[in-house]
Protein backbone atom coordinates (compact mmCIF):
# COMPACT_ATOMS: atom_id res chain seq x y z
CA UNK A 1 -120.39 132.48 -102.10
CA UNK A 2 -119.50 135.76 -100.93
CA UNK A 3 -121.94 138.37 -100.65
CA UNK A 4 -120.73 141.07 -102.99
CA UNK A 5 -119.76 138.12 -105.55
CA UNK A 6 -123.87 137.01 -104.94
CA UNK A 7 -124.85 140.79 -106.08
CA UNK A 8 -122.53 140.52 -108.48
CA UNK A 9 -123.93 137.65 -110.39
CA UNK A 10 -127.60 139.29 -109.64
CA UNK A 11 -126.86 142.42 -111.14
CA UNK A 12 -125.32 140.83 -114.54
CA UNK A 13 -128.64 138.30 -114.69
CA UNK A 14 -130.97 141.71 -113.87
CA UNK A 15 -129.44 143.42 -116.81
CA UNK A 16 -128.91 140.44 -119.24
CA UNK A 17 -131.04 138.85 -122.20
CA UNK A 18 -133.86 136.72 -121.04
CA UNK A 19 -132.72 138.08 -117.32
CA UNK A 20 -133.76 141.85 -117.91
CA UNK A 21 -137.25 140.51 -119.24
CA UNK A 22 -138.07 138.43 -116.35
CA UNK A 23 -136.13 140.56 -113.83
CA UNK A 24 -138.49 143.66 -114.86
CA UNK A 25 -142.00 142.04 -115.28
CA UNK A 26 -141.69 140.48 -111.79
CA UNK A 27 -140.22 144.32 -110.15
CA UNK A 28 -136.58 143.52 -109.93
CA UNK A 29 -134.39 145.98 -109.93
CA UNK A 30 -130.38 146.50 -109.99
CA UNK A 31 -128.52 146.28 -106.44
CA UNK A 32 -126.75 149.39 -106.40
CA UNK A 33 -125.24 148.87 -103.11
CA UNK A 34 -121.82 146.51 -102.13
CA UNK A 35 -120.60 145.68 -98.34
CA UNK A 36 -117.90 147.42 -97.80
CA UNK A 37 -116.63 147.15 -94.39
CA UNK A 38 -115.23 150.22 -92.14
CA UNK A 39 -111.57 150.80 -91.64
CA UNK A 40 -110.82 149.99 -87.90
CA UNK A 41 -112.97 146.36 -88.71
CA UNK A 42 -109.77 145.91 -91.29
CA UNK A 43 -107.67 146.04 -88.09
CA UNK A 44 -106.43 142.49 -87.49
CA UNK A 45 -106.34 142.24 -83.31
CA UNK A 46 -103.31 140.81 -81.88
CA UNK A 47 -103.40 137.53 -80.32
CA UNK A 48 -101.24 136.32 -77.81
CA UNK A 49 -101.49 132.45 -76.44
């Protein structure tokens, strides 16, 4: 699984019934933050064999 699909799923279990009532007596909170990678690591390099 890919990571933001993995916060993904966390944040709708955090925020869903029975989720929210577990997720909030035990601390857990809403992931508010997604990878998001730079623009030159988008770059593909070119490969020459």
């Amino acid at each position: 699984m890919r990571y933001n699909e993995a916060v993904r799923d966390y944040n709708v279990t955090v925020r869903m019934f029975p989720g929210n009532i577990i997720a909030s007596l035990n601390g857990y909170k809403v992931a508010s933050e997604y990878f998001k990678a730079e623009e030159k690591a988008k770059i593909v390099p070119e490969v020459k064999f």
